[in-house]
PDB file of N, CA and C in Angstrom:
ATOM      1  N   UNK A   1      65.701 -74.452  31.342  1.00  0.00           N
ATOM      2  CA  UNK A   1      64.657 -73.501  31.683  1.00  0.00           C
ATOM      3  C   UNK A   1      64.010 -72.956  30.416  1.00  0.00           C
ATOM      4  N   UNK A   2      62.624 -72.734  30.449  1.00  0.00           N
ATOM      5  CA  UNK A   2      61.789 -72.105  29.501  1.00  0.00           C
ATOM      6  C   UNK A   2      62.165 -70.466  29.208  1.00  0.00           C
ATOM      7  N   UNK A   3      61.952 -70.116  28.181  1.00  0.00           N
ATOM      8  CA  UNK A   3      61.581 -68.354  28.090  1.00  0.00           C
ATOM      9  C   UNK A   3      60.347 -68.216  28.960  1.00  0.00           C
ATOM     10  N   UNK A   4      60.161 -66.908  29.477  1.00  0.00           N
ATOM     11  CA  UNK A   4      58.757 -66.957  30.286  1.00  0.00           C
ATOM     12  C   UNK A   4      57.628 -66.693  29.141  1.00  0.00           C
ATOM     13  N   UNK A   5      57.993 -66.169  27.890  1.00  0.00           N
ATOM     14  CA  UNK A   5      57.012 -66.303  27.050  1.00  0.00           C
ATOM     15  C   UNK A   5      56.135 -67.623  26.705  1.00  0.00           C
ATOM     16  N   UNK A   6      56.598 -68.855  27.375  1.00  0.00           N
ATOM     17  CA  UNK A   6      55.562 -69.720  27.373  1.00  0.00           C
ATOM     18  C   UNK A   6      55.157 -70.403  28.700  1.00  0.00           C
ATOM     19  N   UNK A   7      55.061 -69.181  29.422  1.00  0.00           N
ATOM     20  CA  UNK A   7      54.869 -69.653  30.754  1.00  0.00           C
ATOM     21  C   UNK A   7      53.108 -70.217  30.935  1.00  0.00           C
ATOM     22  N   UNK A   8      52.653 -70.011  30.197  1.00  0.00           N
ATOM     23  CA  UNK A   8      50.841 -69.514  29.967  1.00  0.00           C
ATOM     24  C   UNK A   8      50.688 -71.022  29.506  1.00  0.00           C
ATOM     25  N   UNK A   9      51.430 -71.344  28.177  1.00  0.00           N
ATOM     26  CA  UNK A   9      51.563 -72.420  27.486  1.00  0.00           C
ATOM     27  C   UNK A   9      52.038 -73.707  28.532  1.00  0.00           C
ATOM     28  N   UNK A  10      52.894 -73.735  29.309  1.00  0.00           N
ATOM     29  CA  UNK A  10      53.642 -74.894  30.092  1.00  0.00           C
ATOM     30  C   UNK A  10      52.427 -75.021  31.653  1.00  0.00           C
ATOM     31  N   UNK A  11      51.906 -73.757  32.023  1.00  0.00           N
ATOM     32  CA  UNK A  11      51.341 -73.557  32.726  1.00  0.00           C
ATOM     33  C   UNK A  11      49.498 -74.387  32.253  1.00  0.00           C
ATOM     34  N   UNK A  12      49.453 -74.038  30.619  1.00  0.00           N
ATOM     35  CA  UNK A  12      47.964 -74.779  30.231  1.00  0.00           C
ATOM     36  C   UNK A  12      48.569 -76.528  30.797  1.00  0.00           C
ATOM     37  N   UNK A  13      49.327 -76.970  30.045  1.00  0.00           N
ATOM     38  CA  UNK A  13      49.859 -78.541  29.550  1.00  0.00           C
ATOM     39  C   UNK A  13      49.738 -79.020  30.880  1.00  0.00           C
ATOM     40  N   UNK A  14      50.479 -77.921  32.269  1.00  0.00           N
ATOM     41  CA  UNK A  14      50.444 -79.206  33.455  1.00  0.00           C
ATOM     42  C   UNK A  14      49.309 -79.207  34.003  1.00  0.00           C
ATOM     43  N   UNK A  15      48.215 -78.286  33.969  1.00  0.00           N
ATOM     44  CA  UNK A  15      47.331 -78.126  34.406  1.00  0.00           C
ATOM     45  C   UNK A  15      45.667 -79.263  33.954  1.00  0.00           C
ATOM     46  N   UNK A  16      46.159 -79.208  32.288  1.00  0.00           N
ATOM     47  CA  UNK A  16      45.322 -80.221  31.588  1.00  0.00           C
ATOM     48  C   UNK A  16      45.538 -81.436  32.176  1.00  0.00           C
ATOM     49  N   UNK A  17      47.241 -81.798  32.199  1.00  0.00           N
ATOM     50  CA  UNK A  17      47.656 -83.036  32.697  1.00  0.00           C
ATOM     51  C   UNK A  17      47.295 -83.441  33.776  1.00  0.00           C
ATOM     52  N   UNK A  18      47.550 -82.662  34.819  1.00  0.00           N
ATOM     53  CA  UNK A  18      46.956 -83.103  36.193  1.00  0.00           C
ATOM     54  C   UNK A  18      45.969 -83.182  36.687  1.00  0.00           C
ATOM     55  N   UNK A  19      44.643 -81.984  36.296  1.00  0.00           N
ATOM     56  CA  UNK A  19      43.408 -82.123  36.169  1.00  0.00           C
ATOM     57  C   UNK A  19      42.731 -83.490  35.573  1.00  0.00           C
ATOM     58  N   UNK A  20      43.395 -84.080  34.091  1.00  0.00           N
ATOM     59  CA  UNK A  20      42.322 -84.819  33.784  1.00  0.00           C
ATOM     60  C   UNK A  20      42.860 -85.806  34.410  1.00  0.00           C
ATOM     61  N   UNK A  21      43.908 -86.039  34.518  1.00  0.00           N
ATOM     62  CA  UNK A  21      44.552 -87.784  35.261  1.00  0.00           C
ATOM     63  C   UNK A  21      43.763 -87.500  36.924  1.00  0.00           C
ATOM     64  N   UNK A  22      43.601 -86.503  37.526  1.00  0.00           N
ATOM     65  CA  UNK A  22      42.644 -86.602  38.913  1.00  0.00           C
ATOM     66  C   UNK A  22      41.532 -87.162  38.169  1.00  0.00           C
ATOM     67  N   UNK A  23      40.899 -86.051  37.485  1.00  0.00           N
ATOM     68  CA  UNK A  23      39.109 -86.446  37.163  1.00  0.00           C
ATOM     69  C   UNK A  23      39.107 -87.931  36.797  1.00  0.00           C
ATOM     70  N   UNK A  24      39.817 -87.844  35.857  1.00  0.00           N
ATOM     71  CA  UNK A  24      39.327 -89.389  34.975  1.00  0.00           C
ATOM     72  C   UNK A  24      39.720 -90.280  36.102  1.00  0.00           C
ATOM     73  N   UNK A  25      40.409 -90.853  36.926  1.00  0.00           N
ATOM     74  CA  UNK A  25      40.761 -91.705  37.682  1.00  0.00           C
ATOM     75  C   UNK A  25      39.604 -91.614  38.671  1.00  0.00           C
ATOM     76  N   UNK A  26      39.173 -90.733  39.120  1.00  0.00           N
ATOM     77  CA  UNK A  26      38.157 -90.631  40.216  1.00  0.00           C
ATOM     78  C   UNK A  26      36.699 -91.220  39.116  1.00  0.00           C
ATOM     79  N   UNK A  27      36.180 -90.320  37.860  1.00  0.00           N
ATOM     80  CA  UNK A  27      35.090 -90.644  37.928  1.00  0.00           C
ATOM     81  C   UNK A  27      35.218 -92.516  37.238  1.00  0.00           C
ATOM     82  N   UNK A  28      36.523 -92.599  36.667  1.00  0.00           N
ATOM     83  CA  UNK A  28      36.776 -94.169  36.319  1.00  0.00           C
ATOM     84  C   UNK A  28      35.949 -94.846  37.410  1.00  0.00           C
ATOM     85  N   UNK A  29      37.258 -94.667  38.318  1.00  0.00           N
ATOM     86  CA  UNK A  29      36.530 -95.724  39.661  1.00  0.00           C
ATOM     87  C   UNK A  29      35.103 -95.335  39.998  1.00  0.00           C
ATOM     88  N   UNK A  30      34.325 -94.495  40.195  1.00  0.00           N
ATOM     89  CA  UNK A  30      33.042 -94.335  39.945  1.00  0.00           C
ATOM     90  C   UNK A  30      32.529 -95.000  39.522  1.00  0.00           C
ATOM     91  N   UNK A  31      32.936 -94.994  38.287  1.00  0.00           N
ATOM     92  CA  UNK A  31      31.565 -95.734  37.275  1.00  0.00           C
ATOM     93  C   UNK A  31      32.230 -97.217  37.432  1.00  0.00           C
ATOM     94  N   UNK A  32      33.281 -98.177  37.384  1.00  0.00           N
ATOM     95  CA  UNK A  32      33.445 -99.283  36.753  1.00  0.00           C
ATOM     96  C   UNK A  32      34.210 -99.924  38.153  1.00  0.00           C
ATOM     97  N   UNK A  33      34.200 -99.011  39.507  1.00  0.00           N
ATOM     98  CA  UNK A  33      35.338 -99.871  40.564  1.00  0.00           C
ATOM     99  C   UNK A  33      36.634-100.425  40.346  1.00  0.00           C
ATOM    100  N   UNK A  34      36.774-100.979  41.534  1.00  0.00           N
ATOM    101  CA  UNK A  34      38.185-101.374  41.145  1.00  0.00           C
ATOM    102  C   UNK A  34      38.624-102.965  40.640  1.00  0.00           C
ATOM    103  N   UNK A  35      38.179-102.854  39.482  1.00  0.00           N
ATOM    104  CA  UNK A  35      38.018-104.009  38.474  1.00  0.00           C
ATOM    105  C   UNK A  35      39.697-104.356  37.705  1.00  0.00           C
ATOM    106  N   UNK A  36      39.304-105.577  37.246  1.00  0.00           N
ATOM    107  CA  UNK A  36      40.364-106.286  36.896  1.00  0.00           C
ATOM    108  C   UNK A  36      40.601-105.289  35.556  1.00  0.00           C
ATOM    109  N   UNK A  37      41.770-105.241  35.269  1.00  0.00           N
ATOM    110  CA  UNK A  37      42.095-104.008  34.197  1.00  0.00           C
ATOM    111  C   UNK A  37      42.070-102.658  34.396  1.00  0.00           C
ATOM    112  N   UNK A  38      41.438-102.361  35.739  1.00  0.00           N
ATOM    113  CA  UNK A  38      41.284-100.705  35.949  1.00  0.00           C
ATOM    114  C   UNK A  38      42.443 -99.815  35.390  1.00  0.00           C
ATOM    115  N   UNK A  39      43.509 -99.828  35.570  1.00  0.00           N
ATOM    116  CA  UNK A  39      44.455 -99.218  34.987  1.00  0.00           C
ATOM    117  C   UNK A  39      44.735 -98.985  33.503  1.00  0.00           C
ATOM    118  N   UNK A  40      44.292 -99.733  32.642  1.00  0.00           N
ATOM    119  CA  UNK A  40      44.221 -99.454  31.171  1.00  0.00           C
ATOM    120  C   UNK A  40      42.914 -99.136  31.035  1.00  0.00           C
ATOM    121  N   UNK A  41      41.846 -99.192  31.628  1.00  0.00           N
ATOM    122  CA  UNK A  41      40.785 -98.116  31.065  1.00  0.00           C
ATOM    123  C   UNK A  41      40.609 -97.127  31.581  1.00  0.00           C
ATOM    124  N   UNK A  42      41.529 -96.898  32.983  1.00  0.00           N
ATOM    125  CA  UNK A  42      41.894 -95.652  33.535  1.00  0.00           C
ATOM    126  C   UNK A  42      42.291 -94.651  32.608  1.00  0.00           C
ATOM    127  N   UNK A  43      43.792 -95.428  32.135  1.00  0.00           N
ATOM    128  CA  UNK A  43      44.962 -94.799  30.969  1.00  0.00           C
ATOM    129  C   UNK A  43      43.956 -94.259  29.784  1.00  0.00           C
ATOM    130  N   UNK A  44      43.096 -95.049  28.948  1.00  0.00           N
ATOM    131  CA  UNK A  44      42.250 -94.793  28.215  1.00  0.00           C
ATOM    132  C   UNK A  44      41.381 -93.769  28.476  1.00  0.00           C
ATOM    133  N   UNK A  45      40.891 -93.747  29.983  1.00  0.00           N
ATOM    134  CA  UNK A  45      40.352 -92.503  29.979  1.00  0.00           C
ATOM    135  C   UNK A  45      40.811 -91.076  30.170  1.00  0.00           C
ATOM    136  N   UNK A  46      42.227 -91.342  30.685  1.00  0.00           N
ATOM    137  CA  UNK A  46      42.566 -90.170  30.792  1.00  0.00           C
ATOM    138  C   UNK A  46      43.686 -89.430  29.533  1.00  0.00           C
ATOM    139  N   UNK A  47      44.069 -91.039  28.460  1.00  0.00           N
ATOM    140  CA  UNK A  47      44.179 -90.005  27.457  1.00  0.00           C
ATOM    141  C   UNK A  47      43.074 -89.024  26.681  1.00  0.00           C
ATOM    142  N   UNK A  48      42.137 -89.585  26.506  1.00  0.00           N
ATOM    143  CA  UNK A  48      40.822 -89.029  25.789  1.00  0.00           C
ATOM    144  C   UNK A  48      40.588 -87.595  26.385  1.00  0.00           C
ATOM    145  N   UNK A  49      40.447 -87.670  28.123  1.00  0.00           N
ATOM    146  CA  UNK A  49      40.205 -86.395  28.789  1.00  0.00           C
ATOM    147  C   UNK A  49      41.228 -85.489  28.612  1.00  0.00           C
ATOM    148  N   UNK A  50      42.540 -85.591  28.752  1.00  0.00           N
ATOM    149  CA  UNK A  50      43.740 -84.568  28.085  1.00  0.00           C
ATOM    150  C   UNK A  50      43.779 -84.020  26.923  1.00  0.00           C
ATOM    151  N   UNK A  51      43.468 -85.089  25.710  1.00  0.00           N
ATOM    152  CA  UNK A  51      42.951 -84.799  24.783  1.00  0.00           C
ATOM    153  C   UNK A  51      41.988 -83.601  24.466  1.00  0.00           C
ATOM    154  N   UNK A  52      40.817 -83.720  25.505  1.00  0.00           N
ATOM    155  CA  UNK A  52      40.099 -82.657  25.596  1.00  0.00           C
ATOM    156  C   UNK A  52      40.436 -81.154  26.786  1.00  0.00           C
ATOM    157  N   UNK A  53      40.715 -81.763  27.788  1.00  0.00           N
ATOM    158  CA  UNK A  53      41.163 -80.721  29.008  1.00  0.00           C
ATOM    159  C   UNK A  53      42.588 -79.310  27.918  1.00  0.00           C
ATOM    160  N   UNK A  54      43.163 -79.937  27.025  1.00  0.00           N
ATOM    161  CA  UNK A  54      44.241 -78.765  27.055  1.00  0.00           C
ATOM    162  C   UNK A  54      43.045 -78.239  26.137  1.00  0.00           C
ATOM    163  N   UNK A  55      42.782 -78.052  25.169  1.00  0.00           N
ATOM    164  CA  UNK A  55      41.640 -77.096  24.268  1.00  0.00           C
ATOM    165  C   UNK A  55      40.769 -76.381  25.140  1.00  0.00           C
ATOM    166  N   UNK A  56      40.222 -77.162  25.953  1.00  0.00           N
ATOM    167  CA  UNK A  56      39.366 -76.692  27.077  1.00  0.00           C
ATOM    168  C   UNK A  56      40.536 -75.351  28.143  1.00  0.00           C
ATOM    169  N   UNK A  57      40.992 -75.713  28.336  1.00  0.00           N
ATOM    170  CA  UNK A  57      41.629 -75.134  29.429  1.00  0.00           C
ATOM    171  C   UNK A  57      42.133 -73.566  28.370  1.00  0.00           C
ATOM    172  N   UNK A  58      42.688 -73.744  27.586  1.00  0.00           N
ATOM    173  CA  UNK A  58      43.312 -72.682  26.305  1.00  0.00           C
ATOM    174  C   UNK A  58      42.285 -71.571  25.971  1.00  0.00           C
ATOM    175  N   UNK A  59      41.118 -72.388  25.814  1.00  0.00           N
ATOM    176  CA  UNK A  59      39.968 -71.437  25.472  1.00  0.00           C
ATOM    177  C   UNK A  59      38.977 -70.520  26.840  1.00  0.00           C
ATOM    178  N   UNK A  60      39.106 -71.447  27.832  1.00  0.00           N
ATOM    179  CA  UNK A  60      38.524 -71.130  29.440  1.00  0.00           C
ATOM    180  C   UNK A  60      39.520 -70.082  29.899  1.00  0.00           C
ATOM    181  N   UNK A  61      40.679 -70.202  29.634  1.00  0.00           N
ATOM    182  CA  UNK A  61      41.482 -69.509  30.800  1.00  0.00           C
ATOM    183  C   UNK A  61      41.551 -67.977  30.668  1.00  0.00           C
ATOM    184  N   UNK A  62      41.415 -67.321  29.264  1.00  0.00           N
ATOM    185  CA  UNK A  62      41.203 -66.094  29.421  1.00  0.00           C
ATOM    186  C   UNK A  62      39.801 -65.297  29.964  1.00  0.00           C
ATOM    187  N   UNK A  63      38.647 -66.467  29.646  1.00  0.00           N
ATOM    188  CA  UNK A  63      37.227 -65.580  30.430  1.00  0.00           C
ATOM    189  C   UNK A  63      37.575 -65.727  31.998  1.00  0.00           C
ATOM    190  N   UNK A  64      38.233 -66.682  32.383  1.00  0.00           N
ATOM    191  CA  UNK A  64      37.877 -67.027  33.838  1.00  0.00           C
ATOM    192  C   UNK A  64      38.770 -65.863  34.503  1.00  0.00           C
ATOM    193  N   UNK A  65      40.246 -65.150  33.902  1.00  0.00           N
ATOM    194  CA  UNK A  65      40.934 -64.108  33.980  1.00  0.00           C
ATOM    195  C   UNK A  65      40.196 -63.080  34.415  1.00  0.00           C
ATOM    196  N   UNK A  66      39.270 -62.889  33.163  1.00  0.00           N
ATOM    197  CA  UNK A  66      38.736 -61.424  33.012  1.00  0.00           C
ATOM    198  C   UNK A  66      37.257 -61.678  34.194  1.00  0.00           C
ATOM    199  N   UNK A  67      36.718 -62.780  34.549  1.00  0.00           N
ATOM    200  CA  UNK A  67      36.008 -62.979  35.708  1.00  0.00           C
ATOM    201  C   UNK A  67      36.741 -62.646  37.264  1.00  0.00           C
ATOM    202  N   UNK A  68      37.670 -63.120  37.125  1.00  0.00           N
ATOM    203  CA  UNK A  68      38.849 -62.851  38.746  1.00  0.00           C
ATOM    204  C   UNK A  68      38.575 -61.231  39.012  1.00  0.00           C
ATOM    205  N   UNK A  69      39.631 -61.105  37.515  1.00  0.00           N
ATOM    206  CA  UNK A  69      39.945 -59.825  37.914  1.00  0.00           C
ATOM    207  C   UNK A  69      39.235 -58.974  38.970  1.00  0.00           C
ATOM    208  N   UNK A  70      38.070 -58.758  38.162  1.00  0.00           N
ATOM    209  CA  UNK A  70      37.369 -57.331  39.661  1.00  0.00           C
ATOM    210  C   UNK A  70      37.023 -57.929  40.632  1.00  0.00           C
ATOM    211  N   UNK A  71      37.271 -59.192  41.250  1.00  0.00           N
ATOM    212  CA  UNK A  71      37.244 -59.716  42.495  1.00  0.00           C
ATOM    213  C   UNK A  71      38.226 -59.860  43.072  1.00  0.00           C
ATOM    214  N   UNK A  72      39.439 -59.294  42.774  1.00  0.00           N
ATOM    215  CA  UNK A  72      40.817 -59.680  43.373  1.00  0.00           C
ATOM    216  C   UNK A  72      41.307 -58.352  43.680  1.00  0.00           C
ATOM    217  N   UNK A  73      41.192 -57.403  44.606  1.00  0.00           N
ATOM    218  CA  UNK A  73      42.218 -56.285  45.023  1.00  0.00           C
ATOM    219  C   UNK A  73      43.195 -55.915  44.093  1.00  0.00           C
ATOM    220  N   UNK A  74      43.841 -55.343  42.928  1.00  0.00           N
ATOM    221  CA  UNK A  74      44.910 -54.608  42.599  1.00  0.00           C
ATOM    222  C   UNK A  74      46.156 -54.557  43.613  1.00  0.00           C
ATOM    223  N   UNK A  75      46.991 -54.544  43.813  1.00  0.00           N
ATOM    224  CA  UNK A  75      48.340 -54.213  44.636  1.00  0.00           C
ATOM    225  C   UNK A  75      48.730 -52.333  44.179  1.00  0.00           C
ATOM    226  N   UNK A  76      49.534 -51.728  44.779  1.00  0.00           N
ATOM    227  CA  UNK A  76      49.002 -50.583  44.393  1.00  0.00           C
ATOM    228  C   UNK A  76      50.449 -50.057  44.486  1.00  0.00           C
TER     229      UNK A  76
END
């Protein structure tokens, strides 16, 4: 088990991970079908997009916070 001090951190990584392996696989087949090799230019695309999704996600996740917030009820 983790400290919860990197709960934010383990919480970015699966989120990058799973996000870009959906996207990239969907817009893959999009653009190129289901072609001979799809799976290694799948892989290719979705290292590149992880690559980008955790930076992305690290830097997004505190505005999108401070956006929720006053739309979400307090508990009291």
């Amino acid at each position: 088990m983790f400290d919860p001090k990197y709960a934010q951190l383990i919480f970015s990584c699966l989120m990058a991970l799973f996000m870009s392996c959906i996207m990239s696989l969907v817009i893959t087949l999009y653009n190129v079908g289901l072609v001979e090799g799809i799976v290694v230019i799948w892989l290719k695309a979705w290292l590149f997009a992880f690559a980008v999704a955790l930076p992305v996600i690290n830097l997004v996740a505190p505005i999108v916070r401070r956006l929720v917030k006053p739309l979400v009820k307090q508990p009291h």
